[in-house]
C-alpha atoms as a PDB file:
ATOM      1  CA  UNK A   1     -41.646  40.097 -31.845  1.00  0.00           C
ATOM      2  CA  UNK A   2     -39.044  37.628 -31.784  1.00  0.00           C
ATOM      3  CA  UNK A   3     -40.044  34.374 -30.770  1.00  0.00           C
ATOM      4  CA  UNK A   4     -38.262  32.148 -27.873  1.00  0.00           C
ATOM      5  CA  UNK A   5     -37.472  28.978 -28.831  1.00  0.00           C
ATOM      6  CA  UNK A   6     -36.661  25.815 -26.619  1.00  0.00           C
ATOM      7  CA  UNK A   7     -33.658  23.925 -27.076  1.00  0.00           C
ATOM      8  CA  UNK A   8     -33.075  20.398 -25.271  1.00  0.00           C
ATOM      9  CA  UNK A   9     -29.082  20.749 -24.501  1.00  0.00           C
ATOM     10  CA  UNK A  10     -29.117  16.300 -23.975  1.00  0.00           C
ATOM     11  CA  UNK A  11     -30.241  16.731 -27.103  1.00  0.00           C
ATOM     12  CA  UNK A  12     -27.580  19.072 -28.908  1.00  0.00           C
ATOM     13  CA  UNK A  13     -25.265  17.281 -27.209  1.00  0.00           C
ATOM     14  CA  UNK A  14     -26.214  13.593 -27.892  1.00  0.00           C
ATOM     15  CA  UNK A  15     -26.784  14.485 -32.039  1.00  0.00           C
ATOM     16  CA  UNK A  16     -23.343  16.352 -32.486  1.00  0.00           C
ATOM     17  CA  UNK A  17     -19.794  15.048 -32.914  1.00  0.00           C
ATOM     18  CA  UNK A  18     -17.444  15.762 -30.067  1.00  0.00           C
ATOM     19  CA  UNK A  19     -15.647  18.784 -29.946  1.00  0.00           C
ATOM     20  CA  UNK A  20     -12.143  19.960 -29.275  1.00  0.00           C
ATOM     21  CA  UNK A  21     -14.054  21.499 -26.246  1.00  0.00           C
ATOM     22  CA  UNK A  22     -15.451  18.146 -24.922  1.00  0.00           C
ATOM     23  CA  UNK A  23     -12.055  16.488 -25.619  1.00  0.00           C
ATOM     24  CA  UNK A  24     -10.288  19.146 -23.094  1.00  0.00           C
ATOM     25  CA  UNK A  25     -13.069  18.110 -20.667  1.00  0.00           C
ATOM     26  CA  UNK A  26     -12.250  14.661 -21.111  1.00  0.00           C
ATOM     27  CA  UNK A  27      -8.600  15.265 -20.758  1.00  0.00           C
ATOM     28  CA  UNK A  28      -8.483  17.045 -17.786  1.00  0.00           C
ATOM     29  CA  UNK A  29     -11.034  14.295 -16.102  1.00  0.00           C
ATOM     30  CA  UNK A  30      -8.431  11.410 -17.196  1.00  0.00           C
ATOM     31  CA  UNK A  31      -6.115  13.995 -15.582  1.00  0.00           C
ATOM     32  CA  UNK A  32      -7.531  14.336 -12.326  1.00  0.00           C
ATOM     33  CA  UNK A  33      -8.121  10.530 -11.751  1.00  0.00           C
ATOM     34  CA  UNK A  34      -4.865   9.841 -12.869  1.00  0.00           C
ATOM     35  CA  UNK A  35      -3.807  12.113  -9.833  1.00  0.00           C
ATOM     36  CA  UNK A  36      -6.616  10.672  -7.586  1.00  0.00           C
ATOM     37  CA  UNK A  37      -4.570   6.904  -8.219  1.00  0.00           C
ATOM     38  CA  UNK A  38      -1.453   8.269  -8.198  1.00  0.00           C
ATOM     39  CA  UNK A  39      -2.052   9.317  -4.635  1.00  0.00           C
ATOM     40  CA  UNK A  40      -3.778   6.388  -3.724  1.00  0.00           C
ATOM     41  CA  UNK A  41      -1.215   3.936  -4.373  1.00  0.00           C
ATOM     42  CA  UNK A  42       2.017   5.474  -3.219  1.00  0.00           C
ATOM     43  CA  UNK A  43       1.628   4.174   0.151  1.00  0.00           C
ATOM     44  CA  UNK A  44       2.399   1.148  -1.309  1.00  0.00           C
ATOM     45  CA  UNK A  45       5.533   2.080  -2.828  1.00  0.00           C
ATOM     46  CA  UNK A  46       6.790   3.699   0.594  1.00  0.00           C
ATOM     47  CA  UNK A  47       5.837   0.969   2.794  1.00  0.00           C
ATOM     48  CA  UNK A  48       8.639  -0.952   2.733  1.00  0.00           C
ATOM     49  CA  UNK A  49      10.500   2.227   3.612  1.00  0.00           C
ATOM     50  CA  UNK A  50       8.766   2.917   6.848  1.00  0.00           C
ATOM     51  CA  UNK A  51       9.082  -0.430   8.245  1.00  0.00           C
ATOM     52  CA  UNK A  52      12.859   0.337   8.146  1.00  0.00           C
ATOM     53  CA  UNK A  53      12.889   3.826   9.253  1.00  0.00           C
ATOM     54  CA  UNK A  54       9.973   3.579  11.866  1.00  0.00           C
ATOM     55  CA  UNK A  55      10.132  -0.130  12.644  1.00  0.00           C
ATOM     56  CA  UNK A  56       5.828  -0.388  11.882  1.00  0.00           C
ATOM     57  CA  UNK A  57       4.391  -3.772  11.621  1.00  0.00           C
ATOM     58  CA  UNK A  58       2.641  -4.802   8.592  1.00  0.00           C
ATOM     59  CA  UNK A  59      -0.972  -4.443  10.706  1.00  0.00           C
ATOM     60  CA  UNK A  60       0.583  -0.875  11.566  1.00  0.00           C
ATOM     61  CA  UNK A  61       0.430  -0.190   7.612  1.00  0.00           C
ATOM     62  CA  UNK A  62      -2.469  -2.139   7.359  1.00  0.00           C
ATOM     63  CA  UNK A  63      -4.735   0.551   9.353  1.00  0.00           C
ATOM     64  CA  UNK A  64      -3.081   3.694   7.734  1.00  0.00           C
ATOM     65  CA  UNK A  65      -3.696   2.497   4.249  1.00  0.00           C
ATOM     66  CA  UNK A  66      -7.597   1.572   5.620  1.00  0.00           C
ATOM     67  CA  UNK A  67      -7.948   4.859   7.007  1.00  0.00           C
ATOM     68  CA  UNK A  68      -7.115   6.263   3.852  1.00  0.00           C
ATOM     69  CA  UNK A  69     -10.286   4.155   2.202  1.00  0.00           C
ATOM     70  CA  UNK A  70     -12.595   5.205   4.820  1.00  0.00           C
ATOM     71  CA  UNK A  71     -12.242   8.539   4.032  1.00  0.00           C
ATOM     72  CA  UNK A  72     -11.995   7.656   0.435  1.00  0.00           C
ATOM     73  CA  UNK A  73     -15.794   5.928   0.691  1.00  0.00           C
ATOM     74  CA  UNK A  74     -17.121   8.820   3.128  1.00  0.00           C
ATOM     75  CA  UNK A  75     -16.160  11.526   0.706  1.00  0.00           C
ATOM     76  CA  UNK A  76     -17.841   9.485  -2.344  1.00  0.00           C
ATOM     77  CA  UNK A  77     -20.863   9.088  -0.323  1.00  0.00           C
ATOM     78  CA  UNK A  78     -20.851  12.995   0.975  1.00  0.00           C
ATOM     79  CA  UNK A  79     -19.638  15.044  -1.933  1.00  0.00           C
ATOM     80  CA  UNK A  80     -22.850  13.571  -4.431  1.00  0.00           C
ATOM     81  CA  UNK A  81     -25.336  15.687  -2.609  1.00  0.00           C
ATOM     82  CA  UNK A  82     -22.758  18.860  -2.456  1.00  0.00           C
ATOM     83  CA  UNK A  83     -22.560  18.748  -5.993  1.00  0.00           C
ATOM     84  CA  UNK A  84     -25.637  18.609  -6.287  1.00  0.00           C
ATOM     85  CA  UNK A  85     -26.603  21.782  -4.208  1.00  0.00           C
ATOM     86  CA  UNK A  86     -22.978  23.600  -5.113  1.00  0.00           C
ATOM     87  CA  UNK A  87     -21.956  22.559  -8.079  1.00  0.00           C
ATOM     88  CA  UNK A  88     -19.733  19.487  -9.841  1.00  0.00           C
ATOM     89  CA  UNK A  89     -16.889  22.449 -10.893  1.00  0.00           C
ATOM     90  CA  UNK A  90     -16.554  23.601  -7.607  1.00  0.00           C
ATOM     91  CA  UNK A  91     -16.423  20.237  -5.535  1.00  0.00           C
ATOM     92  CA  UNK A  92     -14.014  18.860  -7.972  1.00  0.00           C
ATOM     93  CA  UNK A  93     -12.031  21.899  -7.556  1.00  0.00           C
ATOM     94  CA  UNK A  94     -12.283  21.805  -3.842  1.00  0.00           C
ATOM     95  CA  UNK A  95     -11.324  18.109  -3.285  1.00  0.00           C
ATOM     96  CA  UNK A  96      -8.438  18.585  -5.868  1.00  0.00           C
ATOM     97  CA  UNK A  97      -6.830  21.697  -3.678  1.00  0.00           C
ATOM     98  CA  UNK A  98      -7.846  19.112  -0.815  1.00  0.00           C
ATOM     99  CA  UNK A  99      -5.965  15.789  -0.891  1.00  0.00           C
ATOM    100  CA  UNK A 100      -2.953  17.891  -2.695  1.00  0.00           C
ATOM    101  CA  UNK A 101      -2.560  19.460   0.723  1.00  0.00           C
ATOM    102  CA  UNK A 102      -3.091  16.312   2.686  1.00  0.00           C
ATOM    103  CA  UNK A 103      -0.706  14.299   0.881  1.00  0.00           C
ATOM    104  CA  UNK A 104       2.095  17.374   1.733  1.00  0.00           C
ATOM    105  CA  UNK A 105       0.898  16.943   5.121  1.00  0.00           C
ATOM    106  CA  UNK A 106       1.492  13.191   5.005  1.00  0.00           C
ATOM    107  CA  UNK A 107       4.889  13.991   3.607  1.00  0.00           C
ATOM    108  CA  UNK A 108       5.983  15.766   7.597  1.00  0.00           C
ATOM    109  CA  UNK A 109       4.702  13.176   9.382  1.00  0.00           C
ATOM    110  CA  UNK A 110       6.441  12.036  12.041  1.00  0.00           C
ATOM    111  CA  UNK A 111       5.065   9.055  13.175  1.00  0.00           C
ATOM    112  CA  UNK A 112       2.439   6.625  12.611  1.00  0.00           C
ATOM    113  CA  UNK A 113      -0.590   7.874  14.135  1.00  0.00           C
ATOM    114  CA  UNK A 114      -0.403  11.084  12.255  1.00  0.00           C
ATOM    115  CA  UNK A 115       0.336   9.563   8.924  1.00  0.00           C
ATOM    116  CA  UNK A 116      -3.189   7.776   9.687  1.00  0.00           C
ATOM    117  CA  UNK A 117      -4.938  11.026  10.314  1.00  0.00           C
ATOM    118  CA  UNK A 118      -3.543  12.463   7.340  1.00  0.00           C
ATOM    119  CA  UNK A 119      -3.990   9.799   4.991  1.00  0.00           C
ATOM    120  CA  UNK A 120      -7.754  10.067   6.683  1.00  0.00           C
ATOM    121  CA  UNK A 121      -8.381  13.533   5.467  1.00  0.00           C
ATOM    122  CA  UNK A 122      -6.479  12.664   2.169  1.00  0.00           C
ATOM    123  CA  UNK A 123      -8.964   9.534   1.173  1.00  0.00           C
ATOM    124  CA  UNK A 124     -11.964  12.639   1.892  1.00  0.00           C
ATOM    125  CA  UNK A 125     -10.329  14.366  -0.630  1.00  0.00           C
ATOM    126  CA  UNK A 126      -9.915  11.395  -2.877  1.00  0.00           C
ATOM    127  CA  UNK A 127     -13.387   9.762  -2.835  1.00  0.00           C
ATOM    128  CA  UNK A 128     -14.913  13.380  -3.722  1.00  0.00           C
ATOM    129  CA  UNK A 129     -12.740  13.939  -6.526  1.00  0.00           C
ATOM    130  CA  UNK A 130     -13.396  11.056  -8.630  1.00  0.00           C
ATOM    131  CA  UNK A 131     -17.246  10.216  -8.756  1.00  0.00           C
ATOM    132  CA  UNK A 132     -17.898  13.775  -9.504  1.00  0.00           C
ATOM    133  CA  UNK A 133     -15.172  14.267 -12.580  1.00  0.00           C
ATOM    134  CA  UNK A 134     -16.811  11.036 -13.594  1.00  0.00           C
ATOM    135  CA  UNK A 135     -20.501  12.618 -13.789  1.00  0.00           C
ATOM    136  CA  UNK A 136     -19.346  15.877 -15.186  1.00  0.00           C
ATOM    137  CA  UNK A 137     -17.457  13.847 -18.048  1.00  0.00           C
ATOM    138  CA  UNK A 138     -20.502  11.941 -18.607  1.00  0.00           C
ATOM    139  CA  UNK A 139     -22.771  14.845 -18.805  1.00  0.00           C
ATOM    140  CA  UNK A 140     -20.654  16.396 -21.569  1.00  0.00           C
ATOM    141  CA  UNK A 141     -20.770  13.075 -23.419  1.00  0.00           C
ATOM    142  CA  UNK A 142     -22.923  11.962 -26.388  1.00  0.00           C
ATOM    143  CA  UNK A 143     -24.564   8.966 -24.802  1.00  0.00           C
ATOM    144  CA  UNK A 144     -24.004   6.591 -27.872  1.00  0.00           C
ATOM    145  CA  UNK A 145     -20.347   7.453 -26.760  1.00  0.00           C
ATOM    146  CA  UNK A 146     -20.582   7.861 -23.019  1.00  0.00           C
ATOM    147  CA  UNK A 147     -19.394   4.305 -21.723  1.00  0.00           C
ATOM    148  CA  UNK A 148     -16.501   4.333 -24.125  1.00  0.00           C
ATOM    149  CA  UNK A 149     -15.036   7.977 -22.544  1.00  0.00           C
ATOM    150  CA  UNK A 150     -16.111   6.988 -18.825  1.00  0.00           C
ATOM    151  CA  UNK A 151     -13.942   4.083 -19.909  1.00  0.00           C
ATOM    152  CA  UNK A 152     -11.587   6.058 -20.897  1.00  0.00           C
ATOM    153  CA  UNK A 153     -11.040   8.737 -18.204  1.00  0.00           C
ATOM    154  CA  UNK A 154     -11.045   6.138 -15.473  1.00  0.00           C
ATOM    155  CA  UNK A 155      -8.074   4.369 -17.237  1.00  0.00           C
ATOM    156  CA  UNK A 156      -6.285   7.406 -15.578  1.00  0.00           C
ATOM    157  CA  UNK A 157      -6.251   5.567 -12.207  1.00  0.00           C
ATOM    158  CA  UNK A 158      -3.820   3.017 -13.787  1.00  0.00           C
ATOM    159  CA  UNK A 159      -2.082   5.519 -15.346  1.00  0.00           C
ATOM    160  CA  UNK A 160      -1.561   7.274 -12.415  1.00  0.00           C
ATOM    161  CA  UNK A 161      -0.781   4.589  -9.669  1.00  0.00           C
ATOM    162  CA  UNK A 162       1.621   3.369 -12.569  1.00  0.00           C
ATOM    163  CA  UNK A 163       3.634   6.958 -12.334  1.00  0.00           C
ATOM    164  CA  UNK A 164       3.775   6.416  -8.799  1.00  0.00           C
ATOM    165  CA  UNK A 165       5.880   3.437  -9.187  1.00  0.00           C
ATOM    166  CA  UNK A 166       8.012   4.867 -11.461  1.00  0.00           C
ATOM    167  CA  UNK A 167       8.312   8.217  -9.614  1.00  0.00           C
ATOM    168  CA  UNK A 168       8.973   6.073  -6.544  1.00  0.00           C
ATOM    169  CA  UNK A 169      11.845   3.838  -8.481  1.00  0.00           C
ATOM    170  CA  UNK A 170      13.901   7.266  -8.606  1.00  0.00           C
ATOM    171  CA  UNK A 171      12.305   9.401  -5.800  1.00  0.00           C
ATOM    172  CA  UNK A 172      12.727   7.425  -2.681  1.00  0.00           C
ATOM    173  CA  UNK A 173      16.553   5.945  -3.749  1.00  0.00           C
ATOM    174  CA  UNK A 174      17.678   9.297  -4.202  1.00  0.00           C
ATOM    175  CA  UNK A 175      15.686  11.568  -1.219  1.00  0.00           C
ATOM    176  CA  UNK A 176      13.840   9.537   0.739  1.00  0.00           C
ATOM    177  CA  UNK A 177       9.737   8.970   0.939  1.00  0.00           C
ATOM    178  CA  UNK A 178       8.698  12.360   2.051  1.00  0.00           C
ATOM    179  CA  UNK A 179       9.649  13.236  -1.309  1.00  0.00           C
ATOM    180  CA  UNK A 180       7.547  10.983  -3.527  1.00  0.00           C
ATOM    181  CA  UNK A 181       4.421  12.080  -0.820  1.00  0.00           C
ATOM    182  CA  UNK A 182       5.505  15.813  -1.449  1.00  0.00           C
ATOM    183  CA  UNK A 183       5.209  15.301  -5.457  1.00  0.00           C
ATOM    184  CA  UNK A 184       1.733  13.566  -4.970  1.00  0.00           C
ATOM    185  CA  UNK A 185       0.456  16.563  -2.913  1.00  0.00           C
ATOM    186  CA  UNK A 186       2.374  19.624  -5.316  1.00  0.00           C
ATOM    187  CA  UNK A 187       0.720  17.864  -8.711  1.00  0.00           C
ATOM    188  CA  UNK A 188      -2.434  18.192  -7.650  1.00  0.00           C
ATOM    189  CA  UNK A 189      -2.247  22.080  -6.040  1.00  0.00           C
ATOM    190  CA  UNK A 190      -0.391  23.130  -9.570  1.00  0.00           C
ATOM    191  CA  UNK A 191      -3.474  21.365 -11.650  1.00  0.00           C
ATOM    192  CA  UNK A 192      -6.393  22.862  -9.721  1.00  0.00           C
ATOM    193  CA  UNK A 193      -5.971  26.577 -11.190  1.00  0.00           C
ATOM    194  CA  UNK A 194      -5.661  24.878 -14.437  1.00  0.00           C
ATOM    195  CA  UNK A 195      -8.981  23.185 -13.600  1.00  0.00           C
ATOM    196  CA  UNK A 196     -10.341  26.462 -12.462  1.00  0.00           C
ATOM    197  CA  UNK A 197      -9.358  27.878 -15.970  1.00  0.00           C
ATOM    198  CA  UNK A 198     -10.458  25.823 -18.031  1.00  0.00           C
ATOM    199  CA  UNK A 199     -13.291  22.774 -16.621  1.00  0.00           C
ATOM    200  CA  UNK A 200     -16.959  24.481 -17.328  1.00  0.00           C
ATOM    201  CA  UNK A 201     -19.334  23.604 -14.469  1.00  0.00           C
ATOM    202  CA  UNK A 202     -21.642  20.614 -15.625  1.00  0.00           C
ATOM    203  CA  UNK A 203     -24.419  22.190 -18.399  1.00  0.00           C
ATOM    204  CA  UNK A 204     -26.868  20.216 -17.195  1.00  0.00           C
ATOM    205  CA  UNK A 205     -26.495  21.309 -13.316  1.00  0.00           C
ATOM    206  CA  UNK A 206     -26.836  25.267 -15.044  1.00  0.00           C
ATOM    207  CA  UNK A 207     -30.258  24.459 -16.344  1.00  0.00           C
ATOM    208  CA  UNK A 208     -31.271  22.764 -13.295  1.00  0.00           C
ATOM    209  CA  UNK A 209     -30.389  25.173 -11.325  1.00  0.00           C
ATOM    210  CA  UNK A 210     -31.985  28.189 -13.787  1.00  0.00           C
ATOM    211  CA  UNK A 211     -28.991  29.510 -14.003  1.00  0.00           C
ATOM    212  CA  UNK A 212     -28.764  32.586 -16.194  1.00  0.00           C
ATOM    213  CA  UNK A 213     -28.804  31.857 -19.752  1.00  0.00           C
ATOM    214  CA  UNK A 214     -25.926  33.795 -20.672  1.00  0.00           C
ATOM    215  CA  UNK A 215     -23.708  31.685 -18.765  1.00  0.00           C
ATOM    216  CA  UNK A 216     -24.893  28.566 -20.559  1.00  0.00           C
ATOM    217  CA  UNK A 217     -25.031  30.103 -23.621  1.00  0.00           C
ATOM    218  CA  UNK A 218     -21.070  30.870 -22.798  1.00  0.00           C
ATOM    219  CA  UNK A 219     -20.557  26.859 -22.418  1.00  0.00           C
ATOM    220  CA  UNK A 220     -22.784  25.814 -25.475  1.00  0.00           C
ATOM    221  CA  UNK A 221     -20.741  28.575 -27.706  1.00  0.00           C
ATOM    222  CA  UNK A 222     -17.421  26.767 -26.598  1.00  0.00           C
ATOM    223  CA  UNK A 223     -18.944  23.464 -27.478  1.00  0.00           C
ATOM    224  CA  UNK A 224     -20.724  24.242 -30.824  1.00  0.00           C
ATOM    225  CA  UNK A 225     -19.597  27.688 -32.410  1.00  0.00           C
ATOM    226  CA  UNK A 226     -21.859  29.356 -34.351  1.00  0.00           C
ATOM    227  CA  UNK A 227     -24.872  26.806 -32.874  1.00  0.00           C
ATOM    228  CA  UNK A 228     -26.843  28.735 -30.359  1.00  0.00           C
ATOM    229  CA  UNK A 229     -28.625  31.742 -30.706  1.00  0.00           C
ATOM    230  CA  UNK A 230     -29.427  34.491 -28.495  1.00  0.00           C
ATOM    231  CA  UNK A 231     -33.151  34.159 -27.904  1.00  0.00           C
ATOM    232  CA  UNK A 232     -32.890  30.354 -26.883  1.00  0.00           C
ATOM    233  CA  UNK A 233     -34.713  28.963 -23.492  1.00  0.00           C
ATOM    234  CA  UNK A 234     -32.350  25.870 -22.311  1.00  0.00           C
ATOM    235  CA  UNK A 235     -34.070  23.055 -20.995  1.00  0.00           C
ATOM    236  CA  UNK A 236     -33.374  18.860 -20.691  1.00  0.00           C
ATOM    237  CA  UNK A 237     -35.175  15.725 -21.036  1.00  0.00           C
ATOM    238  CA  UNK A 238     -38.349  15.064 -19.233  1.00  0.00           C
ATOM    239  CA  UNK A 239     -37.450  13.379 -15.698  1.00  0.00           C
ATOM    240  CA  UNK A 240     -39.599  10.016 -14.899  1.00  0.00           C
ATOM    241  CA  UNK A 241     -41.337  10.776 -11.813  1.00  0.00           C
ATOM    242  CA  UNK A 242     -38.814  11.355  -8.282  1.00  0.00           C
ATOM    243  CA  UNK A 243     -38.915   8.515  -6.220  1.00  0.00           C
ATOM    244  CA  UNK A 244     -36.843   6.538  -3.546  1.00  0.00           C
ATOM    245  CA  UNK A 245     -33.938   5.359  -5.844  1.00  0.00           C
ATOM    246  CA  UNK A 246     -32.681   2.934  -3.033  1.00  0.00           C
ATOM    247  CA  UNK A 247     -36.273   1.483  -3.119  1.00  0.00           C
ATOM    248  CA  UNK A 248     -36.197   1.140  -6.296  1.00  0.00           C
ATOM    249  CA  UNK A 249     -32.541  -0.192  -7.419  1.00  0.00           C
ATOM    250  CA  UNK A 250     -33.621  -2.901  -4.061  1.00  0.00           C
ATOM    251  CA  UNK A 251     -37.215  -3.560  -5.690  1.00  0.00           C
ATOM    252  CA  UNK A 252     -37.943  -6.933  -7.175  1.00  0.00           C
ATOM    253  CA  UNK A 253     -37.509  -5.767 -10.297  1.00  0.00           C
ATOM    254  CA  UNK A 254     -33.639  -4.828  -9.954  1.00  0.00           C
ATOM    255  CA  UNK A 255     -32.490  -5.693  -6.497  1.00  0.00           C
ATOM    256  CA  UNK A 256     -30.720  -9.281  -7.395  1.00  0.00           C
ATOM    257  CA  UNK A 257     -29.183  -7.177 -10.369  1.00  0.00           C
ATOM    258  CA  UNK A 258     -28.386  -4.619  -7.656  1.00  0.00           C
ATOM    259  CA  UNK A 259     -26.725  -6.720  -5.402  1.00  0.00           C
ATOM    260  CA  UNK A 260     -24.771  -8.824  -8.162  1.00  0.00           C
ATOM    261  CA  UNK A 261     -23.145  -5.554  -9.548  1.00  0.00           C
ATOM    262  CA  UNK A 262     -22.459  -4.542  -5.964  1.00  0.00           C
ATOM    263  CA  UNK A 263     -20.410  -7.278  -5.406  1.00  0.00           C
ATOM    264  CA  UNK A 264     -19.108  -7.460  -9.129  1.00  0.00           C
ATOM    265  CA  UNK A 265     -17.469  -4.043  -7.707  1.00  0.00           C
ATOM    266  CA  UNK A 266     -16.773  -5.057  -4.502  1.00  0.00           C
ATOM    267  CA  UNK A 267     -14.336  -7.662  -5.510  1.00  0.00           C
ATOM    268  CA  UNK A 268     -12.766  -5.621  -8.486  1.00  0.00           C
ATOM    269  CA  UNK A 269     -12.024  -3.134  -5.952  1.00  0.00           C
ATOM    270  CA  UNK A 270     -10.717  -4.971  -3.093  1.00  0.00           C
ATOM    271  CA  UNK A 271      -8.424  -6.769  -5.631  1.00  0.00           C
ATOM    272  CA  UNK A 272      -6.984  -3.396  -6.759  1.00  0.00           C
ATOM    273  CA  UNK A 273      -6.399  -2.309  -3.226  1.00  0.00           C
ATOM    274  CA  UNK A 274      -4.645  -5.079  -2.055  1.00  0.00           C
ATOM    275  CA  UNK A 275      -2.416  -5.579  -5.215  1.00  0.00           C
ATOM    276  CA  UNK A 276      -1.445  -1.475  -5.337  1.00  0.00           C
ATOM    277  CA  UNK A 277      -1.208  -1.329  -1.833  1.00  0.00           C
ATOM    278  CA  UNK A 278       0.867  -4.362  -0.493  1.00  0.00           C
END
């Protein structure tokens, strides 16, 4: 009888070399948060085009682009604990399909109010997208090399909101401001079946889940040909005991680190804002 044997997947992954399979993850994650920026900042770019064609104020602008952040931080917060019952592929994939059709909403607005509700329902889209192409990078990642490719992929949102600008430069001369919203909302529906193709769900959410071990076997074959074997029992690291992880990041032991790193971000992020946005 053939004997089962265990194999830790952190483990294949963290002792091999990356793979031209990882590097298409990583590419299409640096992809989708270059779309995620580009979309965030072109508000800035067609600002100074609505306060000539719709007469808005400054605090007019002000709230649209805020509403947009709300919804940015509310789908962050909400679209963890989907992924975490559904899937990282799916919401990804979802949220992708999601502020693409938003921002070609935005494009037909027709006045202020309804530019806010769209750019709403856009920033849901938004803030789900990017934390969880960030975690399903990572998971794919050696760790000795993890910070440098999280690094990496989230140098999209430059790239992107830098696009914008240039888009914008010819777009909005030539036809207007609808049209550079229109592009930011058809990019993103053209990428998602490309996503659908070709991003595996996260390896580490299959095991969790006990999915079937076919199906991982499917991933770990793409990753490292030639590596797995059929009678194989997929299984992770051993988890330190659950707990309240807001007690614990607030505990004595990490809470001033906590709250320094909170604001470390805070700031970074508000400067980013204001500078792409106004």
């Amino acid at each position: 009888m053939t004997q089962t044997q265990r194999l830790d997947v952190r483990e294949l992954i963290n002792r091999n070399p990356l793979s031209r399979f990882q590097k298409q993850i990583i590419f299409l994650g640096f992809c989708v948060i270059a779309l995620d920026g580009f979309d965030i900042a072109i508000m800035g770019f067609i600002a100074p085009t609505l306060k000539l064609e719709w007469g808005v104020s400054n605090h007019q602008l002000g709230l649209v682009i805020s509403a947009a952040l709300i919804g940015l931080a509310l789908g962050a917060i909400f679209s963890g604990p989907l992924a975490d019952w559904l899937g990282r592929k799916k919401i990804i994939i979802n949220s992708v399909f999601f502020f693409g059709f938003w921002t070609i909403a935005t494009a037909f607005s027709h006045n202020i109010e309804q530019m806010m509700f769209f750019r709403f329902m856009t920033g849901l889209g938004l803030g789900a997208a990017m934390p969880n192409i960030g975690t399903l990078v990572s998971e794919y990642a050696p760790e000795r090399q993890r910070s440098f490719i999280i690094t990496v992929i989230f140098c999209g949102f430059t790239f992107g909101a830098a696009a914008g600008g240039f888009s914008a430069s010819w777009l909005i001369p030539q036809f207007g401001w609808h049209s550079l919203m229109a592009l930011g909302g058809i990019l993103p529906l053209l990428f998602a079946p490309l996503l659908i193709w070709l991003l595996p769900e996260s390896v580490r959410f299959l095991v969790i889940k006990q999915a079937p071990a076919a199906r991982i076997r499917a991933i770990l074959n793409r990753l490292y040909p030639g590596q797995i074997s059929d009678n194989v029992t997929f299984t992770l690291p051993a988890q330190p005991a659950a707990g309240n992880a807001m007690r614990i990041v607030l505990s004595r032991q990490y809470g001033f680190g906590s709250l320094m790193l909170w604001l470390v971000y805070f700031m970074g992020l508000f400067l980013v804002y204001i500078l792409g946005s106004w």
